[in-house]
Protein backbone atom coordinates (compact mmCIF):
# COMPACT_ATOMS: atom_id res chain seq x y z
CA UNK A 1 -28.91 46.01 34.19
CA UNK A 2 -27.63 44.01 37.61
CA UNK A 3 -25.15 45.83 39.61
CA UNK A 4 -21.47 44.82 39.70
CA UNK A 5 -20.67 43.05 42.68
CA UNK A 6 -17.18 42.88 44.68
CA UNK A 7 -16.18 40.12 47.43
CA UNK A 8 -13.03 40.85 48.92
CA UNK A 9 -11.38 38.21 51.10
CA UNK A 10 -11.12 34.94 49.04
CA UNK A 11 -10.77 32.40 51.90
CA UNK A 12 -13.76 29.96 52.37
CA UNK A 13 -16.72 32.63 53.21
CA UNK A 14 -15.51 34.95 50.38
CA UNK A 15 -15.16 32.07 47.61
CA UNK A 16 -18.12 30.62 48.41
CA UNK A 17 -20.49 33.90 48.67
CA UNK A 18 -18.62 35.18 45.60
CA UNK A 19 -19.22 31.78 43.91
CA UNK A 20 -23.07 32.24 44.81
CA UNK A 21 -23.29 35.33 43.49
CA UNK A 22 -21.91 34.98 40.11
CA UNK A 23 -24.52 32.16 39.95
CA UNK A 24 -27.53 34.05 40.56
CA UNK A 25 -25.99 35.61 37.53
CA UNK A 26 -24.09 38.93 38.77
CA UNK A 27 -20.83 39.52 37.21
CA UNK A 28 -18.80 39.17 40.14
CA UNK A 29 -15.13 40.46 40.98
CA UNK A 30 -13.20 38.63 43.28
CA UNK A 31 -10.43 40.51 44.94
CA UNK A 32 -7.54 38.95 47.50
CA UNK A 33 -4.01 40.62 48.21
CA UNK A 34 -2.49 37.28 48.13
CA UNK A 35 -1.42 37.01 44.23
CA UNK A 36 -0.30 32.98 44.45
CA UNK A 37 -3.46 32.85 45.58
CA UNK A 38 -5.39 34.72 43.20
CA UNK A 39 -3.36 32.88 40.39
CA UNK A 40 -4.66 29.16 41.76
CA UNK A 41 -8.05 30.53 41.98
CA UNK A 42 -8.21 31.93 38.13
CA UNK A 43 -6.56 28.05 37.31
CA UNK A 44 -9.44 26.45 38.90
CA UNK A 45 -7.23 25.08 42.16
CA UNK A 46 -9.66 25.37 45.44
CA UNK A 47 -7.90 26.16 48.38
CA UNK A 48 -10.72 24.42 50.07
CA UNK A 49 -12.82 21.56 50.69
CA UNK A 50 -16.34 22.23 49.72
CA UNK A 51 -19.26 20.08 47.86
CA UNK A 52 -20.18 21.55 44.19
CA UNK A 53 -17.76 24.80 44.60
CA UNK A 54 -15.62 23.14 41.85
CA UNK A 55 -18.39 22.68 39.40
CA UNK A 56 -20.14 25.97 40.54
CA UNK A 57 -17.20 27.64 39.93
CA UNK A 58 -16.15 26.18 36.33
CA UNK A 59 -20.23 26.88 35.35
CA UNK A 60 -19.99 30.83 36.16
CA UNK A 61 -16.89 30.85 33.93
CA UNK A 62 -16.28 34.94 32.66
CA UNK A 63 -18.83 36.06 35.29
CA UNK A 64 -16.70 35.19 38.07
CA UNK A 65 -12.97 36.67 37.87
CA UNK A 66 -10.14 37.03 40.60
CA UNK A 67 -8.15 39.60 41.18
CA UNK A 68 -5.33 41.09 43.55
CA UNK A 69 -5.65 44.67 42.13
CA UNK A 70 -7.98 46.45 44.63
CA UNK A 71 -8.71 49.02 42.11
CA UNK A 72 -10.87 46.71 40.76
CA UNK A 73 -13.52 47.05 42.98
CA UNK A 74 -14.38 50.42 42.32
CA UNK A 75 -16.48 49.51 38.99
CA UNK A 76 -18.74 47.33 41.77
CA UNK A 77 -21.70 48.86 43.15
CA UNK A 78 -21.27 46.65 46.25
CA UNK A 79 -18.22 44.86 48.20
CA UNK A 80 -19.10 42.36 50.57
CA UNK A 81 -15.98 41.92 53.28
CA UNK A 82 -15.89 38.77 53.60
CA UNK A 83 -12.46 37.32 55.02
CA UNK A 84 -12.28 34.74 57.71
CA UNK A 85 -11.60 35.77 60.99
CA UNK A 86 -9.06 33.56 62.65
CA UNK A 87 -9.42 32.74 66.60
CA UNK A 88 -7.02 31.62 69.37
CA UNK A 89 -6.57 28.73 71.19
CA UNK A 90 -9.42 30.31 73.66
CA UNK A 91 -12.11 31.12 70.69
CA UNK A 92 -11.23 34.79 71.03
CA UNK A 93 -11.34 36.68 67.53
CA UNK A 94 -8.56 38.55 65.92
CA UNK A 95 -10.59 41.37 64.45
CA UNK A 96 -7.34 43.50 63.16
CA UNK A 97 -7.84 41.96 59.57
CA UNK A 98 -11.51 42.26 58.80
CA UNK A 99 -11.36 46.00 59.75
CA UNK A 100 -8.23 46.39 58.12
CA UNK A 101 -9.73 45.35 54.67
CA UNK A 102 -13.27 46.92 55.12
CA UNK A 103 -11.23 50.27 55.55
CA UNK A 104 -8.89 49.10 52.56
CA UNK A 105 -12.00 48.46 50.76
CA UNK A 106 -14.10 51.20 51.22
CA UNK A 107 -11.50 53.63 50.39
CA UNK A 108 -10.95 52.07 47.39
CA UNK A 109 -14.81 51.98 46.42
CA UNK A 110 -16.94 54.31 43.97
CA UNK A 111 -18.56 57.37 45.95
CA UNK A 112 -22.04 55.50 45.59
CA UNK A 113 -20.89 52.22 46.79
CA UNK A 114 -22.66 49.99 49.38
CA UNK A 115 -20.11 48.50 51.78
CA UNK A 116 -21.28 44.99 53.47
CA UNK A 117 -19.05 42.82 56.16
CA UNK A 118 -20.00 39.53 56.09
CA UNK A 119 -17.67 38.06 58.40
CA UNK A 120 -18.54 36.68 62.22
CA UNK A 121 -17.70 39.91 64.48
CA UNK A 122 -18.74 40.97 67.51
CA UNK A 123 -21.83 43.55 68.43
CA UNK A 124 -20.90 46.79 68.08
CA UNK A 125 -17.77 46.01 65.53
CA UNK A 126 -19.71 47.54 62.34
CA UNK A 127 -20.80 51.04 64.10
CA UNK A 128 -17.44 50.98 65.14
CA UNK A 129 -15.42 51.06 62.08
CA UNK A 130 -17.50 54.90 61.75
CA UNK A 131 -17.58 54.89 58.03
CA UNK A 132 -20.71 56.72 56.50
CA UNK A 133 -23.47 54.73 57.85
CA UNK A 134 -25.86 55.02 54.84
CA UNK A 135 -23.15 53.08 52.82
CA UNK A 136 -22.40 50.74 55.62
CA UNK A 137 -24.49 47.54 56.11
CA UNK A 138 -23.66 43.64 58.38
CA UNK A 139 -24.96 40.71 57.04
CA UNK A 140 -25.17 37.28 58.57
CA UNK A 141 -23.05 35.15 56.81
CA UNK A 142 -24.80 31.40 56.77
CA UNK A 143 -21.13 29.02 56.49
CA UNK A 144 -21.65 25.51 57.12
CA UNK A 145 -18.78 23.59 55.85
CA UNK A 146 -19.62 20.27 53.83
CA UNK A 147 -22.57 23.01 53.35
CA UNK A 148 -21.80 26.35 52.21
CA UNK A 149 -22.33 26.40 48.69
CA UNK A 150 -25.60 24.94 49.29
CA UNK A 151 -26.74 27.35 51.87
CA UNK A 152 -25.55 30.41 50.65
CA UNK A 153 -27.37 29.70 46.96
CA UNK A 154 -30.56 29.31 48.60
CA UNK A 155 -30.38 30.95 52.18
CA UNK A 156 -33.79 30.52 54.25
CA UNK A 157 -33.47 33.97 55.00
CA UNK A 158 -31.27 36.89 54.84
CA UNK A 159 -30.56 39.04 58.32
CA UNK A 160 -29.16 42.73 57.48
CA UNK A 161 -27.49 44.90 60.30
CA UNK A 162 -28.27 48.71 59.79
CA UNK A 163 -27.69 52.29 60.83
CA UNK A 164 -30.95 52.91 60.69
CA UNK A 165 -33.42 49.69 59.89
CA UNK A 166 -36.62 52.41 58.87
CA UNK A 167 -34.18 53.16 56.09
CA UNK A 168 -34.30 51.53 52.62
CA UNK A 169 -31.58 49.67 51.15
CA UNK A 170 -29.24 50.78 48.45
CA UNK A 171 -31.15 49.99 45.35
CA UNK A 172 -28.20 47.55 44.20
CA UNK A 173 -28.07 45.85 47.45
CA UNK A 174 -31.73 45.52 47.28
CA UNK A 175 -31.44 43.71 44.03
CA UNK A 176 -28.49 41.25 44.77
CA UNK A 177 -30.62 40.21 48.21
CA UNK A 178 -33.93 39.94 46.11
CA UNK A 179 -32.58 37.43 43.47
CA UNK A 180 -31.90 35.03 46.33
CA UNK A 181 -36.02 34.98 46.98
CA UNK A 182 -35.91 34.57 50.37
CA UNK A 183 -37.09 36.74 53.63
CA UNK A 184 -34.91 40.10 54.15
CA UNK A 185 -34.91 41.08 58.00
CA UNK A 186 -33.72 44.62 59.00
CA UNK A 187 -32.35 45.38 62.24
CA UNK A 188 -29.70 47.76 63.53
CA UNK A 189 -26.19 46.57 63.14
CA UNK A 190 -25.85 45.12 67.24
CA UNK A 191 -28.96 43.01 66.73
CA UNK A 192 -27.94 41.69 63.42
CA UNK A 193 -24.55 40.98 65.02
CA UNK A 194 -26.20 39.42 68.53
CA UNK A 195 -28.46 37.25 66.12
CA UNK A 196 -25.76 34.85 64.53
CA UNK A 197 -24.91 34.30 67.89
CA UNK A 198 -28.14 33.68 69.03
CA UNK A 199 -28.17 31.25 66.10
CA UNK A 200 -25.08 29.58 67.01
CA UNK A 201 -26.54 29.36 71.02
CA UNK A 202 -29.76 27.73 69.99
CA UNK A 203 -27.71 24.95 68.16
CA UNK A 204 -25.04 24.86 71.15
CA UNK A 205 -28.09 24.46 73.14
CA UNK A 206 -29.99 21.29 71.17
CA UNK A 207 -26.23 19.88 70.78
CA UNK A 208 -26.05 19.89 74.61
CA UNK A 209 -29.55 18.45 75.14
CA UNK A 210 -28.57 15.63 72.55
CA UNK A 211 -25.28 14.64 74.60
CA UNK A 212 -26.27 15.12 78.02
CA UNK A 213 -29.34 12.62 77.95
CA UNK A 214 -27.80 10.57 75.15
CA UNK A 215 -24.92 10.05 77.92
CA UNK A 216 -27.62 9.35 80.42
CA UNK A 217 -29.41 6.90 77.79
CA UNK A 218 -26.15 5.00 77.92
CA UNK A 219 -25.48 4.50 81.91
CA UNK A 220 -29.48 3.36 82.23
CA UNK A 221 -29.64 1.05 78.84
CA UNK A 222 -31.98 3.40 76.70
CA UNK A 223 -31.35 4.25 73.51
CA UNK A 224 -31.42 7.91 72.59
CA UNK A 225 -31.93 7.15 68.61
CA UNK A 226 -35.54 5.58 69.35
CA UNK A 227 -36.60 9.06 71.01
CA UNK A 228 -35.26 11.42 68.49
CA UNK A 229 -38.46 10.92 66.42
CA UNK A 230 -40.83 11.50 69.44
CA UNK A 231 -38.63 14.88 69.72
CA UNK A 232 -38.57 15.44 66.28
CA UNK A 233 -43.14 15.46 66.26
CA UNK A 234 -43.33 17.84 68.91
CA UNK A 235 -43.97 21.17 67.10
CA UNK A 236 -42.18 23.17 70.03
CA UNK A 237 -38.89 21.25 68.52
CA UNK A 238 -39.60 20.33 64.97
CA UNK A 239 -38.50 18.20 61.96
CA UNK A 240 -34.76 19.88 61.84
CA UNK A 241 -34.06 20.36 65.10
CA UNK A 242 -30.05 19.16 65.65
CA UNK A 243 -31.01 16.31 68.10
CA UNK A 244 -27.96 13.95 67.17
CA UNK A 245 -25.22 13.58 69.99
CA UNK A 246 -21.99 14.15 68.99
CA UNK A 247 -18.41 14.33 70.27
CA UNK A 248 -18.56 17.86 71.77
CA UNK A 249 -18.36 21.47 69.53
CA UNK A 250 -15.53 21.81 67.71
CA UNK A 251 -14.67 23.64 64.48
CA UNK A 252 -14.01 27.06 65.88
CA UNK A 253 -17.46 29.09 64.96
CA UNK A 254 -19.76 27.76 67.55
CA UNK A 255 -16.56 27.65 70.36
CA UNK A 256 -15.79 31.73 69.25
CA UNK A 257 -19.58 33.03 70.13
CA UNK A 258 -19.36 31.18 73.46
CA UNK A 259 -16.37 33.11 73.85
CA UNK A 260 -17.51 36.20 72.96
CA UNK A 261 -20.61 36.29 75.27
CA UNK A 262 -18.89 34.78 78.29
CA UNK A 263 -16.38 38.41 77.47
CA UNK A 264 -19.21 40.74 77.12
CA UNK A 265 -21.10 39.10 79.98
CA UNK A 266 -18.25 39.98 82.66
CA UNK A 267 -17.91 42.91 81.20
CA UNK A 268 -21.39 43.90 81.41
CA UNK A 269 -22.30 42.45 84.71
CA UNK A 270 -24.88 40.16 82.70
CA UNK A 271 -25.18 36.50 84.08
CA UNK A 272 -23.62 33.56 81.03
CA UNK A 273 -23.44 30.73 83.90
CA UNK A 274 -25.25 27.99 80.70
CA UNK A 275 -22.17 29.28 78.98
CA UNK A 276 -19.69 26.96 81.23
CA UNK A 277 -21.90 24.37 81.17
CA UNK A 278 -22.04 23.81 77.48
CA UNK A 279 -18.59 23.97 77.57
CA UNK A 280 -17.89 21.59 80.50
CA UNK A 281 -20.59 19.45 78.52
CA UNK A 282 -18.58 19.43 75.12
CA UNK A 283 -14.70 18.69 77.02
CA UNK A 284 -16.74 15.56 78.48
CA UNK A 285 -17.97 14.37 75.21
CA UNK A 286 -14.93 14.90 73.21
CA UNK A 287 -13.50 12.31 75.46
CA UNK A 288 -16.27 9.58 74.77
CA UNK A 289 -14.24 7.09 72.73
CA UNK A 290 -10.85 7.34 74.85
CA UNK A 291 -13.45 7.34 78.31
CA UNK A 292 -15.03 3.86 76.58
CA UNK A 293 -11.80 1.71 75.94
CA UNK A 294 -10.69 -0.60 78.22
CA UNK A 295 -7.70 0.32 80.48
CA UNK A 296 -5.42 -1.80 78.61
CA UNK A 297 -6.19 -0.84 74.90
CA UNK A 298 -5.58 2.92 76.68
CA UNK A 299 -2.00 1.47 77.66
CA UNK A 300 -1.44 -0.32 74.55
CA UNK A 301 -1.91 -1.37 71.58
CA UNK A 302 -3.02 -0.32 68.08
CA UNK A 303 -6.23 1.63 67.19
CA UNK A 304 -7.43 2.58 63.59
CA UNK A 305 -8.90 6.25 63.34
CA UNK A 306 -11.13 6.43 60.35
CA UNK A 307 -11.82 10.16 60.20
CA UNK A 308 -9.65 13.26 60.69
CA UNK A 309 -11.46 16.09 60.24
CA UNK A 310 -13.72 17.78 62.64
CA UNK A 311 -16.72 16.91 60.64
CA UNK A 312 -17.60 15.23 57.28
CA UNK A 313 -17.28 17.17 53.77
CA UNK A 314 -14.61 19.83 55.08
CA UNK A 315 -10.87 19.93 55.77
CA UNK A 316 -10.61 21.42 58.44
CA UNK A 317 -9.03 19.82 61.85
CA UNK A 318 -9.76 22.73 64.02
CA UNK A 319 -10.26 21.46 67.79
CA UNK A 320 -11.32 17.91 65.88
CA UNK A 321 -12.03 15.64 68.73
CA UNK A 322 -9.83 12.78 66.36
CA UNK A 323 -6.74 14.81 67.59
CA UNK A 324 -7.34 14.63 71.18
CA UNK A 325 -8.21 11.22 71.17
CA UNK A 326 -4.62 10.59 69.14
CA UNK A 327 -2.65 13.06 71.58
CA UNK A 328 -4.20 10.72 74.53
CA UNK A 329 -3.40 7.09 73.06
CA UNK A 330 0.11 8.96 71.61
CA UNK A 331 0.52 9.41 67.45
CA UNK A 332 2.99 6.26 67.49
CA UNK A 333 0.03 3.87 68.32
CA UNK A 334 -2.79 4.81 65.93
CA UNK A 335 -2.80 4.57 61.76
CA UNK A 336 -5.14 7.09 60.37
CA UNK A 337 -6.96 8.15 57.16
CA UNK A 338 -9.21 10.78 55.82
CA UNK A 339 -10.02 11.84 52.55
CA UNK A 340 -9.77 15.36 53.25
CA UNK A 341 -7.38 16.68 56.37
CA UNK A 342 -3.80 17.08 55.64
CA UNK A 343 -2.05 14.38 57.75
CA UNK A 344 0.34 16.72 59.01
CA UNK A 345 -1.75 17.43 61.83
CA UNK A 346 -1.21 13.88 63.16
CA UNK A 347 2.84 13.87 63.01
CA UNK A 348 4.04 10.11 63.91
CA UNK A 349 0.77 7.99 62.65
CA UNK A 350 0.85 5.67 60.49
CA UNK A 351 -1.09 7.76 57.64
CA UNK A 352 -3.35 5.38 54.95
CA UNK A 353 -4.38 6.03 51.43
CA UNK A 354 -6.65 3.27 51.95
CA UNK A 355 -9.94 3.31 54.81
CA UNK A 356 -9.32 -0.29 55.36
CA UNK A 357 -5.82 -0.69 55.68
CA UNK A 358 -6.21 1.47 58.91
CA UNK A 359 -7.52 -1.71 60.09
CA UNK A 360 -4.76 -3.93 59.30
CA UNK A 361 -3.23 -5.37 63.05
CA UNK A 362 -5.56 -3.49 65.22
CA UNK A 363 -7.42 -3.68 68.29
CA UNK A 364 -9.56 -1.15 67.84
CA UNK A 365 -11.52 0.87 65.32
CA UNK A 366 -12.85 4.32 66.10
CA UNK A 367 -15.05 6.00 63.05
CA UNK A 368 -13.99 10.32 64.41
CA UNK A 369 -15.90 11.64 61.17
CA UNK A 370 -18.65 10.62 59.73
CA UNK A 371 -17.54 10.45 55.64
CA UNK A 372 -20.14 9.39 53.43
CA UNK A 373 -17.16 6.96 51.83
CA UNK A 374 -16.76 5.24 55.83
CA UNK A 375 -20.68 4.02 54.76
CA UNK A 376 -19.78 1.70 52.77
CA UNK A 377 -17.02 -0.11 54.67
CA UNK A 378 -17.76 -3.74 54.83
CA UNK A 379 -17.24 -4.47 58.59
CA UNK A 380 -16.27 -8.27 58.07
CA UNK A 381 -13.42 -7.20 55.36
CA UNK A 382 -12.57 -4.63 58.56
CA UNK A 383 -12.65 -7.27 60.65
CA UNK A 384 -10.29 -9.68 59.00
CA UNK A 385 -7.19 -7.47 59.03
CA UNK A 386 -7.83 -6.98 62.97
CA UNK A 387 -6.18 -8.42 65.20
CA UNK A 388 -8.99 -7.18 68.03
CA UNK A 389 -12.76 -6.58 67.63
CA UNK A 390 -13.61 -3.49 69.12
CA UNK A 391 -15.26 -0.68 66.81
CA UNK A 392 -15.98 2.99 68.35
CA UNK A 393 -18.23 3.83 66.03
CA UNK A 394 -20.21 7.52 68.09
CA UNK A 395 -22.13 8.35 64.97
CA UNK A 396 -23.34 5.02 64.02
CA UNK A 397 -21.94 5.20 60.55
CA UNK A 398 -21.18 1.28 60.28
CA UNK A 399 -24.15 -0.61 59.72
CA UNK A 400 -24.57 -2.05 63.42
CA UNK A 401 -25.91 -5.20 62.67
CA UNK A 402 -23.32 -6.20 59.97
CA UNK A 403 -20.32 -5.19 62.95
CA UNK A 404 -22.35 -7.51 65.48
CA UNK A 405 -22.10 -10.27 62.85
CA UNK A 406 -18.67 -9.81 61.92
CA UNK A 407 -17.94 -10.22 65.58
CA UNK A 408 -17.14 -6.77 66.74
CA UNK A 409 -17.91 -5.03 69.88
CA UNK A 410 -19.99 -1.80 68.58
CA UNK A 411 -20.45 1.52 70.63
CA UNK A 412 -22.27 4.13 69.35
CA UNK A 413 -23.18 7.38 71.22
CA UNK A 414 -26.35 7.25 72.89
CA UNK A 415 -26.81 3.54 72.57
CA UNK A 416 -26.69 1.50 76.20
């Protein structure tokens, strides 16, 4: 018989890793203290924005059920923690909730209960909450947004913080991990805890690469998209490596590690100088659109924002490079749509239902987001509302040789 599993925390990580493991086929309890929430969730309404949760979700059906009783966890025979943890305008996390609930949680657990927190914390945060350490485990929790479902369904490994690594796991811990068929790595909690950030530097690191000599590819007339493939058959970088530039970090996960080792570094005396120049890197590439208009379309004028969102397939605005570039040209001047973000966050545009009515009377276009829907824009349909021809397009997602014949101006990132 499979053990009983409990998520508690039903914000993205803990509806999509309960969603995952109620289809691996574990009958699943989903607990949040927020009952308006809870009741949407047992209705079917997502709270988020996330590929194949919908259907993933209707599919499990009586194996996944939500809850705001936490006396329902103790018939589980593990509880994942799994809230998210906010951060601050400087990327530093507010830990008071997570180890609120994972001492809510455990508390309210079976005496034979395996505890896991899933959530992004710190090194050292799981030995600290000093709750019985052979009950006690940190996982890695693998959240992509536009991704997650994906990802956490078929993980290409699994990294579990321990007490004691020699140690076997909890026999119903053991089985939820093994139905995912993937490696298991033991380590004690810290290094568990140090290797999503490590995970999160390494990207930082090829994102960097990307936008520092795809910068440099643009001031000398190279093109950084004809060298990605050279890159990408070097076996020291490989197939997947994230060699695209982009328009600095953003989202909040990558920008909170950063944070956190820059604080332990001072603290330790240990040297994080690459730190401040990742992040100097990303402030200068946020900018790249507004940095590429002319003077007077910075004064004046009109520009269309296609794109919202901090990246495609996710909701989320947080430190989106689209809302610096509208706080710079001023909200009154730009019309904006995305099929996602909530337009709130751009108070005084001109919001459109519509991706080509942000077009109508502009001088510019800038694609911030790279929506699969922005594909199949046809640039001379674009181009006829206009009243200029200028299309900021960093991620090339506009076909550029359709925009050339339409008559626009195309910039991509990368591109001299």
């Amino acid at each position: 018989m499979k053990p009983r599993i409990g998520v508690a925390g039903m914000t993205h990580l803990g509806l999509v890793t309960a969603t995952a493991f109620a289809a691996a086929g574990f009958d699943t309890v989903c607990y949040d203290a927020d009952v308006r929430l809870v009741s949407r969730l047992s209705a079917g309404e997502l709270p988020v924005v996330e590929p194949g949760l919908a259907e993933a979700l209707h599919a499990n059906g009586a194996r996944q059920r939500f809850t705001a009783e936490i006396a329902a966890l103790r018939t589980c025979d593990v509880v994942v923690v799994a809230p998210d943890v906010p951060t601050d305008a400087e990327a530093r996390s507010d830990l008071s909730g997570v180890r609120a609930l994972a001492l809510e949680v455990f508390a309210s657990t079976g005496p034979d209960a395996t505890l896991v927190v899933l959530c992004q914390v710190p090194p050292g945060f799981t030995r600290a909450l000093a709750l019985p350490a052979a009950r006690v485990f940190y996982q890695v929790e693998t959240l992509v947004f536009g991704e997650a479902l994906s990802r956490a369904r078929g993980p290409e490994r699994i990294i579990v913080g321990a007490a004691d690594p020699d140690t076997p796991l909890p026999a119903a811990y053991a089985t939820l991990l093994a139905a995912f068929g993937c490696p298991v790595l033991k380590m004690r909690y810290e290094s568990a805890e140090l290797a999503k950030i490590a995970i999160n530097f390494c990207l930082v690191a090829t994102v960097s690469v990307a936008n520092t000599l795809g910068e440099l590819a643009e001031k000398i007339g190279a093109d950084w998209h004809e060298i990605v493939p050279a890159l990408r058959l070097d076996r020291r970088i490989g197939p997947h490596a994230y060699l695209s530039p982009g328009l600095g970090i953003a989202g909040g996960n990558l920008e909170r590690d950063l944070e956190t080792v820059a604080a332990l570094a001072a603290a330790k005396g240990s040297d994080a100088g690459i730190v401040a120049a990742w992040r100097a890197n990303s402030r200068r590439r946020r900018d790249w659109v507004y940095d590429r208009m002319p003077a007077d379309l910075r004064a004046r004028g009109t520009v269309g924002i296609l794109g919202l969102s901090y990246k495609e397939n996710t909701a989320s605005t947080r430190n989106a490079p689209s809302l610096a570039l509208v706080a710079r040209l001023g909200a009154g001047r730009v019309r904006v749509h995305d099929p996602a973000a909530d337009p709130a966050c751009v108070a005084g545009a001109v919001v459109c239902a519509d991706p080509y009515a942000v077009a109508d009377g502009a001088e510019a276009l800038a694609v911030m987001t790279p929506w699969p829907v922005y594909r199949t824009l046809d640039p001379a349909a674009l181009a006829a509302r206009m009243r200029g021809r200028m299309l900021f397009d960093p991620y090339g997602v506009i076909d550029a040789q359709a925009a050339v014949a339409a008559g626009f101006v195309h910039h991509r990132l990368g591109r001299g």
